[in-house]
C-alpha atoms as a PDB file:
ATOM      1  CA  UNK A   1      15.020 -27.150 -50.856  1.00  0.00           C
ATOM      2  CA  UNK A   2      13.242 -24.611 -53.616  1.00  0.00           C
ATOM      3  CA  UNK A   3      15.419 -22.600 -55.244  1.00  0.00           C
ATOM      4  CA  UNK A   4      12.810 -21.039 -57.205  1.00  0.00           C
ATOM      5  CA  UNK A   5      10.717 -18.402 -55.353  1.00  0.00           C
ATOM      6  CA  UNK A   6       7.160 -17.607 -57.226  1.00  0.00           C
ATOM      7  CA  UNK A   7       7.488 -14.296 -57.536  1.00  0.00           C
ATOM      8  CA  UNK A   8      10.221 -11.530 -57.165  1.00  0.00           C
ATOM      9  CA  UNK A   9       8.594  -9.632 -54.544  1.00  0.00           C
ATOM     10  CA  UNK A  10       8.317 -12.999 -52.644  1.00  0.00           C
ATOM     11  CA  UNK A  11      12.146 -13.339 -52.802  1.00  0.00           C
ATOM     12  CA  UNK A  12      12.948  -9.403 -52.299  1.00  0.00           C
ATOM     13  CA  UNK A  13      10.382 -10.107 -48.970  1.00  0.00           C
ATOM     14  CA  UNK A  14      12.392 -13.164 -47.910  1.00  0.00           C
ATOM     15  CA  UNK A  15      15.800 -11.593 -48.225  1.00  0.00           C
ATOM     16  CA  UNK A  16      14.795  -8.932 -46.419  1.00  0.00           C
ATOM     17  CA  UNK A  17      13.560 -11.159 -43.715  1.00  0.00           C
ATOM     18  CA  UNK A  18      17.315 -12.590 -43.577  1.00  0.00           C
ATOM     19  CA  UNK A  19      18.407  -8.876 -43.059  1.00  0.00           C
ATOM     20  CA  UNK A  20      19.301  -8.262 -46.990  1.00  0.00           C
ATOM     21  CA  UNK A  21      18.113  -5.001 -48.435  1.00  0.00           C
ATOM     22  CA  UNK A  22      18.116  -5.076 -52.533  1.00  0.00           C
ATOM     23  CA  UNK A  23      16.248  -3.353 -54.572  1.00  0.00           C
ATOM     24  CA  UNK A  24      14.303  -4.206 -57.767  1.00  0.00           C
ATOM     25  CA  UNK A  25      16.905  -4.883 -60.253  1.00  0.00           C
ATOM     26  CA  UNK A  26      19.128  -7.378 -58.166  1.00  0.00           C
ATOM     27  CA  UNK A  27      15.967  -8.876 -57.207  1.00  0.00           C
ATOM     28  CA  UNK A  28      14.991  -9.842 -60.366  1.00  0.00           C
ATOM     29  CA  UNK A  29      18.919 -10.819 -61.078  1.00  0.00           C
ATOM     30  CA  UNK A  30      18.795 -13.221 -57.795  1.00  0.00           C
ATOM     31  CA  UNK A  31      15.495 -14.887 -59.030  1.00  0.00           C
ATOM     32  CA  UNK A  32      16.484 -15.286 -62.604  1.00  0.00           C
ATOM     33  CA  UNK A  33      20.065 -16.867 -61.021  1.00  0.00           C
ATOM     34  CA  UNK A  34      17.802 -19.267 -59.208  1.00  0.00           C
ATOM     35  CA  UNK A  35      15.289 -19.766 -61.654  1.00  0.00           C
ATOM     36  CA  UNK A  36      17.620 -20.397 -64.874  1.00  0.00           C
ATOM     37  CA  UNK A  37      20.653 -21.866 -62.797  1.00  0.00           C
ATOM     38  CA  UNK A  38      23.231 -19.533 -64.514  1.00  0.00           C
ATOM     39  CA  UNK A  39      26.264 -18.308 -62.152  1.00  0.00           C
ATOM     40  CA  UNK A  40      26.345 -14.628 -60.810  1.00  0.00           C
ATOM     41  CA  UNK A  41      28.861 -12.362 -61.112  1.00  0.00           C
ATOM     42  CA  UNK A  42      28.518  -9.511 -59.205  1.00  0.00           C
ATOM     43  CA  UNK A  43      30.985  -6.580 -59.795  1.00  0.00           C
ATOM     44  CA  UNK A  44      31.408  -3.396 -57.288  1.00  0.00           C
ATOM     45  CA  UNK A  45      33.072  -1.698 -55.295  1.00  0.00           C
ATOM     46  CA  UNK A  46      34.859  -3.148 -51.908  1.00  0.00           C
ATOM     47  CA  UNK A  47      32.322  -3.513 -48.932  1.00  0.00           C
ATOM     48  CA  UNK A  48      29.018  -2.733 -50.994  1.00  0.00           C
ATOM     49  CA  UNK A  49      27.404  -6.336 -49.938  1.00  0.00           C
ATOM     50  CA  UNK A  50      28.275  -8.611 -52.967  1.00  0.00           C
ATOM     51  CA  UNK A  51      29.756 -11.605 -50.864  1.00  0.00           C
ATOM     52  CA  UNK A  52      26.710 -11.112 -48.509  1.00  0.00           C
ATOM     53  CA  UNK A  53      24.101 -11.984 -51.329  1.00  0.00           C
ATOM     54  CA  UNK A  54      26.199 -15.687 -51.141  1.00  0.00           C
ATOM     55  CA  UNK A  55      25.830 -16.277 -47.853  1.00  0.00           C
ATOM     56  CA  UNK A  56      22.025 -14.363 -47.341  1.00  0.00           C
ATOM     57  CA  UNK A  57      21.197 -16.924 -50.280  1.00  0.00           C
ATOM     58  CA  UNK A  58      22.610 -19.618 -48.559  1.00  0.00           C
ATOM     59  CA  UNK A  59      20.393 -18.966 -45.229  1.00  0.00           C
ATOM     60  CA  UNK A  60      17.427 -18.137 -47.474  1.00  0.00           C
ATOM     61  CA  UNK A  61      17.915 -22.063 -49.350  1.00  0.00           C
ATOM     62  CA  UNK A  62      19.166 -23.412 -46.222  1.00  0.00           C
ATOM     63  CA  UNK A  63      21.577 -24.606 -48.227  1.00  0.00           C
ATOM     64  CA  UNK A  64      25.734 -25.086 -47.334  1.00  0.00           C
ATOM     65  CA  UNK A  65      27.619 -22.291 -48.209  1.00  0.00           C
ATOM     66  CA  UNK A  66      31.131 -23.058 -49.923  1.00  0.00           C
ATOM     67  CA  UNK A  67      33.416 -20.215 -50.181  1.00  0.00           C
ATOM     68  CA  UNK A  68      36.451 -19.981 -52.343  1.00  0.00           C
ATOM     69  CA  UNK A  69      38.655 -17.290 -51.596  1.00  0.00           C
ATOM     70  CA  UNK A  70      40.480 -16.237 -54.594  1.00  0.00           C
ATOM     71  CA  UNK A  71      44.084 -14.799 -54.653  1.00  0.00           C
ATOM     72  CA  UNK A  72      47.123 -14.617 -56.822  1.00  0.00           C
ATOM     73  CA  UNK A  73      48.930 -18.020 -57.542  1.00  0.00           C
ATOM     74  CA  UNK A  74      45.592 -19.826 -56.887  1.00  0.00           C
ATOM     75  CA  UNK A  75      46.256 -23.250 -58.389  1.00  0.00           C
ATOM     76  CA  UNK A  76      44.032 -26.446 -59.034  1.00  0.00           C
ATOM     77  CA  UNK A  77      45.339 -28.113 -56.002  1.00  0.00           C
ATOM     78  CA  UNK A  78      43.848 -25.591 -54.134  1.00  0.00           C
ATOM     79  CA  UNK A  79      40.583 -25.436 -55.686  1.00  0.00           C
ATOM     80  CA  UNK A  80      39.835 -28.809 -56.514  1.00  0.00           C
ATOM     81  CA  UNK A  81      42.019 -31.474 -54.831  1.00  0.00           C
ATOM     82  CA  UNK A  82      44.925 -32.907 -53.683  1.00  0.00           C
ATOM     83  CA  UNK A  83      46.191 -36.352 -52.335  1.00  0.00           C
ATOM     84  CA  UNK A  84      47.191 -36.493 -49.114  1.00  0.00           C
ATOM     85  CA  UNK A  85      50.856 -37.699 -49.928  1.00  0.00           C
ATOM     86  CA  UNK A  86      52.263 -37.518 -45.971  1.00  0.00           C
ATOM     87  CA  UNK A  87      49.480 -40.290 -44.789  1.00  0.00           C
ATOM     88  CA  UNK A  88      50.012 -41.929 -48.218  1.00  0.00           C
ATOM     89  CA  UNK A  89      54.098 -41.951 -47.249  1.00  0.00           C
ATOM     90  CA  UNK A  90      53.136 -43.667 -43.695  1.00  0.00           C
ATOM     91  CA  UNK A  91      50.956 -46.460 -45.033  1.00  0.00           C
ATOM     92  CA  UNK A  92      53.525 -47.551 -47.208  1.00  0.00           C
ATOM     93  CA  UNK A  93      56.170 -47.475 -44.610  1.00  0.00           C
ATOM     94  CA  UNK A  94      53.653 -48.892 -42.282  1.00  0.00           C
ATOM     95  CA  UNK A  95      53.216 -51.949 -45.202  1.00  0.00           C
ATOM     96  CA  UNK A  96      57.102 -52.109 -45.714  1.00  0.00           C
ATOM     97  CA  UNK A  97      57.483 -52.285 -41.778  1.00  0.00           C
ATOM     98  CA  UNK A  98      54.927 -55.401 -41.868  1.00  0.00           C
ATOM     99  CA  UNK A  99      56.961 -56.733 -44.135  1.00  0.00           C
ATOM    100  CA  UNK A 100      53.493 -56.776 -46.939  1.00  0.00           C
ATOM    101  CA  UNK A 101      53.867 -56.437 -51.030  1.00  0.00           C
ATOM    102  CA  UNK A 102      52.839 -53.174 -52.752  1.00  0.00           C
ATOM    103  CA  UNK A 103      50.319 -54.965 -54.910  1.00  0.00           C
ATOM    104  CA  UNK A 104      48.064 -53.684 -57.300  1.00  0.00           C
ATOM    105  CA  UNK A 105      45.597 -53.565 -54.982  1.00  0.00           C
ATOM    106  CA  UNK A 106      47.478 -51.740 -51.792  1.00  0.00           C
ATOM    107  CA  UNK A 107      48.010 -49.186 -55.051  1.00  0.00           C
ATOM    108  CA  UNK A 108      44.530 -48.656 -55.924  1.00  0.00           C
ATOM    109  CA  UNK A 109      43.940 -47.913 -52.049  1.00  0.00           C
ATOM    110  CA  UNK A 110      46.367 -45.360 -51.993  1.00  0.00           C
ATOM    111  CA  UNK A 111      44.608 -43.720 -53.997  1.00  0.00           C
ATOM    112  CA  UNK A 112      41.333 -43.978 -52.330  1.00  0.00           C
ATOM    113  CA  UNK A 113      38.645 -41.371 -50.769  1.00  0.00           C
ATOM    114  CA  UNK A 114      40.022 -41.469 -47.580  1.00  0.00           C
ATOM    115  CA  UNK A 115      43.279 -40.445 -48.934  1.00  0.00           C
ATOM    116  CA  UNK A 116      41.746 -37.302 -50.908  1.00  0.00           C
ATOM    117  CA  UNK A 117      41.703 -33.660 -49.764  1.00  0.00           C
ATOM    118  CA  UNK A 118      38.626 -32.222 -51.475  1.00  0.00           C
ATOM    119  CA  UNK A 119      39.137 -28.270 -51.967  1.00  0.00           C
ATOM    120  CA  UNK A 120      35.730 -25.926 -52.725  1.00  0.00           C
ATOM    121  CA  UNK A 121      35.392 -27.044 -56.013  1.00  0.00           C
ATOM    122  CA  UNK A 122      35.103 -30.756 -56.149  1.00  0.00           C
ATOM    123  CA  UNK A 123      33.070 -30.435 -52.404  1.00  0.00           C
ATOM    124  CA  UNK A 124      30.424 -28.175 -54.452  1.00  0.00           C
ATOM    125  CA  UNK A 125      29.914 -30.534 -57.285  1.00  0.00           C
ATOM    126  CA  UNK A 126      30.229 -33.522 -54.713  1.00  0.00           C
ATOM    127  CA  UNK A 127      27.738 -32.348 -52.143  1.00  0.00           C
ATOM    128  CA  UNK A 128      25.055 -32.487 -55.573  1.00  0.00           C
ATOM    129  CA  UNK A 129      25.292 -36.113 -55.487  1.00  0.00           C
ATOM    130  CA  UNK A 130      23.336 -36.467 -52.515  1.00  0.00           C
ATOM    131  CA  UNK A 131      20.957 -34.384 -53.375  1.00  0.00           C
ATOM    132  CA  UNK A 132      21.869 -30.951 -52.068  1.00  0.00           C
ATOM    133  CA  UNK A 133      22.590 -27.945 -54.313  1.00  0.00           C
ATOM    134  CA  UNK A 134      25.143 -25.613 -52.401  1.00  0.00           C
ATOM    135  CA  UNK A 135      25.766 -22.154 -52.408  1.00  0.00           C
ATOM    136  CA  UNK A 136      29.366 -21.857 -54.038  1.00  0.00           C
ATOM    137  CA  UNK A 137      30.952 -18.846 -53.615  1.00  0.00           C
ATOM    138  CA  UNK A 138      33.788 -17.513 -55.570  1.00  0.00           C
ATOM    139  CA  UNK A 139      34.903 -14.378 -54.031  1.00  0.00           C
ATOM    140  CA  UNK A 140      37.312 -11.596 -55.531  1.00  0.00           C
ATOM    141  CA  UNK A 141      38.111 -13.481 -59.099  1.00  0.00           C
ATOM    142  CA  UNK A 142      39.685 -10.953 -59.799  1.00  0.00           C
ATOM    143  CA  UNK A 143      42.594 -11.379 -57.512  1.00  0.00           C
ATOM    144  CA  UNK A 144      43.202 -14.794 -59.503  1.00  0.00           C
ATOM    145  CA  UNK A 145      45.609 -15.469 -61.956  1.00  0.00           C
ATOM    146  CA  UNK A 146      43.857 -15.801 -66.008  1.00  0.00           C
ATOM    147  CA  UNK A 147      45.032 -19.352 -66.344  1.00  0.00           C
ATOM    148  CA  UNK A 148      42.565 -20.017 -63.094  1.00  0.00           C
ATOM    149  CA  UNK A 149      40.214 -17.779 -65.000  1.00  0.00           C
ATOM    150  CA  UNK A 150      40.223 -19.788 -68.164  1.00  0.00           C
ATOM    151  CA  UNK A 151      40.162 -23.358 -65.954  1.00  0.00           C
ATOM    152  CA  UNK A 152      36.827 -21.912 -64.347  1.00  0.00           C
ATOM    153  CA  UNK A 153      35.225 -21.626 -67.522  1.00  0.00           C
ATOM    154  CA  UNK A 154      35.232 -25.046 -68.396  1.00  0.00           C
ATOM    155  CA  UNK A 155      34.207 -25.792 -64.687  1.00  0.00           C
ATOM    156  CA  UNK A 156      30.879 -23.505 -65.113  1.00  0.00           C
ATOM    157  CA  UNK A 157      30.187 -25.309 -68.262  1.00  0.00           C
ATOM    158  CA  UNK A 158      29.993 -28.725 -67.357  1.00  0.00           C
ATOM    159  CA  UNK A 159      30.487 -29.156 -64.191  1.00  0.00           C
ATOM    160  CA  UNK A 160      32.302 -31.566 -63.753  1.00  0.00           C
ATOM    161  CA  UNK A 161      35.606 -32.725 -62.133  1.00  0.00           C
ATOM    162  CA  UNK A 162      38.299 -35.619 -63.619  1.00  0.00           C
ATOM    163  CA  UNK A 163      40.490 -36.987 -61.026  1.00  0.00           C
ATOM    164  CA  UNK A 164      42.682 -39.314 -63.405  1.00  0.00           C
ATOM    165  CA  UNK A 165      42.704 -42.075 -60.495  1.00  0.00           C
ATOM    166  CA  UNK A 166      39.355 -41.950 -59.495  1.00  0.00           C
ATOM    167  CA  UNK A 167      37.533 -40.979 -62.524  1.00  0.00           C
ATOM    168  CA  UNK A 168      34.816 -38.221 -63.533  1.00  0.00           C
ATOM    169  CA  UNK A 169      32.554 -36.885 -61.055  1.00  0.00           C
ATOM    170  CA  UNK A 170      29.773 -34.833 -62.429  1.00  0.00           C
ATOM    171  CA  UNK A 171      27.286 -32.723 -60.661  1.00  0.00           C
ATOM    172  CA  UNK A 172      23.776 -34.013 -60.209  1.00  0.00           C
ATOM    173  CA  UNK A 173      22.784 -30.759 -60.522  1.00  0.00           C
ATOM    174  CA  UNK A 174      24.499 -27.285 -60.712  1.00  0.00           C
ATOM    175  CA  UNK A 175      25.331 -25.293 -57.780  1.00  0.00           C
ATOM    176  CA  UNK A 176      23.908 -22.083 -57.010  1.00  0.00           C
ATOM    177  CA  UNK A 177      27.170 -19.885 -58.019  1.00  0.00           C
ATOM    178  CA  UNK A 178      27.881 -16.375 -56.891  1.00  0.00           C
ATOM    179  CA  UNK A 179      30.792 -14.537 -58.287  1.00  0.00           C
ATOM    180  CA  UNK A 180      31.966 -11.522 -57.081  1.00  0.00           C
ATOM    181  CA  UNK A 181      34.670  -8.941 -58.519  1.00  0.00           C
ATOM    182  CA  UNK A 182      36.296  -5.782 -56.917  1.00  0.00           C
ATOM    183  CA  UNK A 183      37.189  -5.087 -60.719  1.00  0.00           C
ATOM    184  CA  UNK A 184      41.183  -4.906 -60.099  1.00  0.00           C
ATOM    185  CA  UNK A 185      41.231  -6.318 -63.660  1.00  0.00           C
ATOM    186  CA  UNK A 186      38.325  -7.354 -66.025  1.00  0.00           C
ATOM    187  CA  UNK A 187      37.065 -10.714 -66.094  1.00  0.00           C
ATOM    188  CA  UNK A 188      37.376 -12.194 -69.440  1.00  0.00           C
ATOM    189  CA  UNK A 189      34.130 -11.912 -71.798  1.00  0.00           C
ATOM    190  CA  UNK A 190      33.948 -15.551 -72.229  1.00  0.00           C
ATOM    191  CA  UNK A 191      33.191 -16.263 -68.794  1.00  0.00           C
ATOM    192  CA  UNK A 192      31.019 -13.083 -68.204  1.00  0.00           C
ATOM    193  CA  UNK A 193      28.704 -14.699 -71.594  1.00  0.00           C
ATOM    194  CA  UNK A 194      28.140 -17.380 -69.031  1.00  0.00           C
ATOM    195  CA  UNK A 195      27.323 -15.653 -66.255  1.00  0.00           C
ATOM    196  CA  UNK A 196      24.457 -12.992 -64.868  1.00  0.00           C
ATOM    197  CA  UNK A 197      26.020 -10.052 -64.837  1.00  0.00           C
ATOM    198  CA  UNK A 198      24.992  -7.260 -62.020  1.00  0.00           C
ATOM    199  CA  UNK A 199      27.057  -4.313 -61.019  1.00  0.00           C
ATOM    200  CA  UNK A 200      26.135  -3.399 -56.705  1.00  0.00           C
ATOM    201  CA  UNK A 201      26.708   0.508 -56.674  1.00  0.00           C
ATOM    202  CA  UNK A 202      26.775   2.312 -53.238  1.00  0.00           C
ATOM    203  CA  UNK A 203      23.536   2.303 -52.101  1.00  0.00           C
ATOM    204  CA  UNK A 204      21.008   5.624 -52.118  1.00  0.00           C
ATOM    205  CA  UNK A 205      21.008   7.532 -48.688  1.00  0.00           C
ATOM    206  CA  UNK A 206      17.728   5.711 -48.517  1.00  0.00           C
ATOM    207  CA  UNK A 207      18.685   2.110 -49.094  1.00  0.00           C
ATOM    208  CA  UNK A 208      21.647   2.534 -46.381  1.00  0.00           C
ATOM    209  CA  UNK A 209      19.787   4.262 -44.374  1.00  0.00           C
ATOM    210  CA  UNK A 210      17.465   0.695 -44.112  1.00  0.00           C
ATOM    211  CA  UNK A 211      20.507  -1.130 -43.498  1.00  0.00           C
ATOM    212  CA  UNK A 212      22.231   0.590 -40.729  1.00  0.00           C
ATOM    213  CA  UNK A 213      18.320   0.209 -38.914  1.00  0.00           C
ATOM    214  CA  UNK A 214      18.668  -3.591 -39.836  1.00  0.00           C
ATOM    215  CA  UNK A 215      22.049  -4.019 -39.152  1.00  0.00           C
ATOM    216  CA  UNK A 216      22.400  -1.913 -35.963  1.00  0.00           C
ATOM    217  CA  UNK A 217      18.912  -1.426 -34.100  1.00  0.00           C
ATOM    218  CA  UNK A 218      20.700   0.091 -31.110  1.00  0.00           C
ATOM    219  CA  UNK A 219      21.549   3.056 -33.363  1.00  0.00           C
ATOM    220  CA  UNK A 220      19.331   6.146 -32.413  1.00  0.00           C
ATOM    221  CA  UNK A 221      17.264   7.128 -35.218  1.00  0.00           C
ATOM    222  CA  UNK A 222      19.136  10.678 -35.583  1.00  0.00           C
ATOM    223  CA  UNK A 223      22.595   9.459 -34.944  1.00  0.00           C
ATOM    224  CA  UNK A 224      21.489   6.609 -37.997  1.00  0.00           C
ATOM    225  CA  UNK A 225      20.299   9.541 -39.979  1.00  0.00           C
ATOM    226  CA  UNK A 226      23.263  12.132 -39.502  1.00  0.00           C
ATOM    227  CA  UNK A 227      26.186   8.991 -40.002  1.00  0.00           C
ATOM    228  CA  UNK A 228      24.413   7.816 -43.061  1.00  0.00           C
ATOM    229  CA  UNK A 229      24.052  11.512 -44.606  1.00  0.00           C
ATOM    230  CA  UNK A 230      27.986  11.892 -43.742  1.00  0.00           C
ATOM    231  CA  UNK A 231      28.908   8.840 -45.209  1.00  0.00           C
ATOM    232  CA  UNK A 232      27.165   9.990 -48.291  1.00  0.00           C
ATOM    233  CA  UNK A 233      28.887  13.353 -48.514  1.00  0.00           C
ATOM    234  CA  UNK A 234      32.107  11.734 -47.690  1.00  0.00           C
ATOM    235  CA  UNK A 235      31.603   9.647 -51.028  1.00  0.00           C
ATOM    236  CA  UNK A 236      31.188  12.720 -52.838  1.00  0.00           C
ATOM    237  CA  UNK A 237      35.372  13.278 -52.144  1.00  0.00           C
ATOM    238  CA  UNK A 238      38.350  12.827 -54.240  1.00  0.00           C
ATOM    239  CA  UNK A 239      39.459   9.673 -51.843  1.00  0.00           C
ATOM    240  CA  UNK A 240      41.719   6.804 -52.651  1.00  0.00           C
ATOM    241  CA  UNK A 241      39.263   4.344 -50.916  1.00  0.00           C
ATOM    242  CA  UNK A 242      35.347   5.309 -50.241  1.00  0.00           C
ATOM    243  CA  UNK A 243      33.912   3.766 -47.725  1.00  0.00           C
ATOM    244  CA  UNK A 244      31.158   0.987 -48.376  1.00  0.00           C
ATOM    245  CA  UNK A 245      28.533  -0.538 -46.832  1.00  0.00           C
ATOM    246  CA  UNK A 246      30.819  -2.299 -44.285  1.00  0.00           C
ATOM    247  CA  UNK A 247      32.346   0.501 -43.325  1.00  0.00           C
ATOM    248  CA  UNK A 248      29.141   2.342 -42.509  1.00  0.00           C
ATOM    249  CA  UNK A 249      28.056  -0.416 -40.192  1.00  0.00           C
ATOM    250  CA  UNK A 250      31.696  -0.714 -38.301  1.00  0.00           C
ATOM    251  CA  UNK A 251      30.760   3.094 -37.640  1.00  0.00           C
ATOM    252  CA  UNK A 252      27.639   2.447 -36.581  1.00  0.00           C
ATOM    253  CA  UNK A 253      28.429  -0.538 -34.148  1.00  0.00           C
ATOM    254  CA  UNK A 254      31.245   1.850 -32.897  1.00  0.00           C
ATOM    255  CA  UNK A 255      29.352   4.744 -32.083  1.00  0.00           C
ATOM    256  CA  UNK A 256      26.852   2.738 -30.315  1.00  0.00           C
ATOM    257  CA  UNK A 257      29.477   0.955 -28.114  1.00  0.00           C
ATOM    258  CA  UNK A 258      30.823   4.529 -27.152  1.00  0.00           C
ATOM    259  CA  UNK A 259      27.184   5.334 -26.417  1.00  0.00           C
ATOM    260  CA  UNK A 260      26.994   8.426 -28.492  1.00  0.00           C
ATOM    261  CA  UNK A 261      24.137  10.621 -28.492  1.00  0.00           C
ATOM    262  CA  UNK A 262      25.482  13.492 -30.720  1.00  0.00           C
ATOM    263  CA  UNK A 263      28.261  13.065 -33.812  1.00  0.00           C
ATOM    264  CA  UNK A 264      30.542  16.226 -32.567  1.00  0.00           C
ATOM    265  CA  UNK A 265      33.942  17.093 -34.666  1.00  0.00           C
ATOM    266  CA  UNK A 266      35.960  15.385 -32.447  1.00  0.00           C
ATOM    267  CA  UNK A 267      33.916  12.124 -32.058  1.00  0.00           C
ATOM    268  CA  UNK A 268      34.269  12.094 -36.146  1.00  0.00           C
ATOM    269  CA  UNK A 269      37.630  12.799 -36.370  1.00  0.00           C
ATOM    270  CA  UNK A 270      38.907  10.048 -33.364  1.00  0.00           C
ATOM    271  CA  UNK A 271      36.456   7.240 -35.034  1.00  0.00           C
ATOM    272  CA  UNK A 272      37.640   8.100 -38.540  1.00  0.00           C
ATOM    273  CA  UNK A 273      39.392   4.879 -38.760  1.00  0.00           C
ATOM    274  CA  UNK A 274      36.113   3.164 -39.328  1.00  0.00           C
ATOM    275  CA  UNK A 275      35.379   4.364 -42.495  1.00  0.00           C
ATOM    276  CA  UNK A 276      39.169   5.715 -43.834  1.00  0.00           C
ATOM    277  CA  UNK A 277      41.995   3.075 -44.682  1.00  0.00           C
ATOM    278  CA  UNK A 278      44.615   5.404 -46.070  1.00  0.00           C
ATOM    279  CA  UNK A 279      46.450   8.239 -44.314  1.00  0.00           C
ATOM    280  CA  UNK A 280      46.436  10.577 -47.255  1.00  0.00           C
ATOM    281  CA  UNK A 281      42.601  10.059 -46.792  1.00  0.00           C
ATOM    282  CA  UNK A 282      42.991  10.479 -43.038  1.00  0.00           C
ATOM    283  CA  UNK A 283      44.437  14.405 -43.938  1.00  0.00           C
ATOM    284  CA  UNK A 284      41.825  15.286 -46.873  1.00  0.00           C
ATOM    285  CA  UNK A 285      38.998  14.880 -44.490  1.00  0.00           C
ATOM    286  CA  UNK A 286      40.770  16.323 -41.234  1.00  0.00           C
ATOM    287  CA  UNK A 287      42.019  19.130 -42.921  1.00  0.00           C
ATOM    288  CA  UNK A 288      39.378  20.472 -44.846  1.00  0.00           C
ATOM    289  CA  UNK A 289      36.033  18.611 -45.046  1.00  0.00           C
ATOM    290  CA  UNK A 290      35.786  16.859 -41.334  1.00  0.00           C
ATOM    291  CA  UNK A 291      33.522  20.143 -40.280  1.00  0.00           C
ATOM    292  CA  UNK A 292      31.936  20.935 -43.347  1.00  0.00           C
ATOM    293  CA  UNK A 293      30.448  17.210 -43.624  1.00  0.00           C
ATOM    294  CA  UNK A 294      29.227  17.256 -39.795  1.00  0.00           C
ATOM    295  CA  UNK A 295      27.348  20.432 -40.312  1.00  0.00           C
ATOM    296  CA  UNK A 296      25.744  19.347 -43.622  1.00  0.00           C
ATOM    297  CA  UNK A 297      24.741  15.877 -42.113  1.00  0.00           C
ATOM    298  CA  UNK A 298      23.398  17.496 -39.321  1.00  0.00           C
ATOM    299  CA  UNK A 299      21.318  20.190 -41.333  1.00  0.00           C
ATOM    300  CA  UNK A 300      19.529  17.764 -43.979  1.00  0.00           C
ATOM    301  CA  UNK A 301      18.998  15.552 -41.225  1.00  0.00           C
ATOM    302  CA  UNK A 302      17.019  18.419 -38.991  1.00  0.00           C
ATOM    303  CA  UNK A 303      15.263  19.197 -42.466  1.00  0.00           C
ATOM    304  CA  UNK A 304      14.570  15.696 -42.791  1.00  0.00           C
ATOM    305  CA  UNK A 305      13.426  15.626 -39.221  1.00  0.00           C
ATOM    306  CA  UNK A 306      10.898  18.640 -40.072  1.00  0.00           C
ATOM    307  CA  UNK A 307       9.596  17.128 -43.058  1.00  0.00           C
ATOM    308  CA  UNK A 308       8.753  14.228 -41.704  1.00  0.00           C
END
């Protein structure tokens, strides 16, 4: 497996094979990530394709891709590892039954691999030992308490992992990390010093426009044009929640199952749920910007159309 691509065009070219459109600057970011073997951290908003550059790098490496989903509470038992205390329970009852000693020995194999529940963390540095380097994914850090925070800086600088009855297992070599942040609280500077930083802002109208082709080829080229140019407009709004990337290619995929030829006021307004989460969003648009967005998508995209 090479993790380090010649050039950056080579790697923008191969992501794009793998249905990832970047542009120049997270290019180079990816490559230098690769190349120097620091963690990402990507920061952005919700649904602008931060936890996709894990797992497109990750088909790109052929390499496994381990996710760890962050959330409040997150504790080192569910990160690292825990024992496996219910089958630990019936081998000693199953040894008390037979009528055998606890020994020193029975002890030690209580404690043994096979009784060891290996979380994200200890399978990414694990998996290094033979030889692989895995995509690890640490998605939403933010959500996480500090205290996880501050235990994931010493993980990124060392990487390793003590398990007090087994011992220290170290990585052969580092993990390719990816980091990613909805920015619900900042991330500490100390672990951002040891990281690649790269904030994923929506994309251009051109950029999603790319991605919607990609993503969703059945798309007709005007309906791809007019839905993209309305989800850009609809960004432009005092919303709660804008909708990103993901949201544009639900929309897509849906308007394409309902085989529509046309976006029409009412075909916006019953597939608004696509792109809106929030009711109070729900009434800005219905009430006064649902028609006013339709007709501007559709007149930029006819100008478009006569440009081109």
């Amino acid at each position: 497996m090479n993790l380090a691509f010649p050039t950056i065009d080579e790697l923008e070219s191969v992501l794009s094979e793998h249905a990832y459109v970047t542009d120049r600057v997270l290019a180079t970011v990816i490559f230098l990530t690769l190349r120097l073997g620091k963690p990402l951290l990507l920061e952005g908003e919700a649904g602008v394709g931060k936890t996709q550059v894990a797992k497109t790098l990750s088909e790109v490496l052929g390499a496994p891709l381990i996710r760890l989903q962050c959330y409040e509470g997150l504790d080192v038992n569910s990160t690292i590892y825990e024992w496996n205390y219910t089958r630990q329970l019936l081998h000693i009852r199953m040894l008390e039954a037979q009528s055998c000693d606890i020994t020193d020995e029975v002890e030690r194999d209580l404690f043994g691999s096979e009784y060891l529940i290996k979380r994200p963390l200890l399978q990414a540095i694990e998996q290094t030992e033979r030889g692989i380097a895995p995509v690890l994914l640490i998605d939403e850090l933010d959500r996480a308490d500090e205290q996880f925070e501050a235990f994931l800086l010493e993980l990124l600088s060392d990487f390793q992992i003590t398990i007090p009855e087994v011992g220290t297992i170290r990585a052969a070599k580092p993990p390719v990390v990816v980091i990613t942040s909805n920015r619900t609280r900042e991330i500490h500077d100390a672990l951002k010093r040891r990281c690649i930083y790269h904030w994923i802002d929506f994309p251009t109208l051109e950029k999603e426009y790319r991605i919607v082709t990609l993503k969703v080829p059945q798309a007709p080229a005007h309906i791809a044009h007019q839905l993209v140019q309305f989800v850009q407009d609809l960004r432009r709004l005092d919303l709660y929640k804008l909708p990103g990337i993901a949201e544009t290619l639900d929309w897509a995929q849906a308007l394409v199952a309902l085989d529509a030829q046309a976006l029409d006021l009412p075909l916006v307004e019953d597939t608004l749920g696509l792109l809106l989460k929030y009711q109070d969003d729900f009434e800005v648009v219905r009430k006064g910007h649902a028609q006013r967005l339709l007709d501007d998508a559709r007149h930029k995209t006819m100008e478009r159309a006569l440009q081109g």
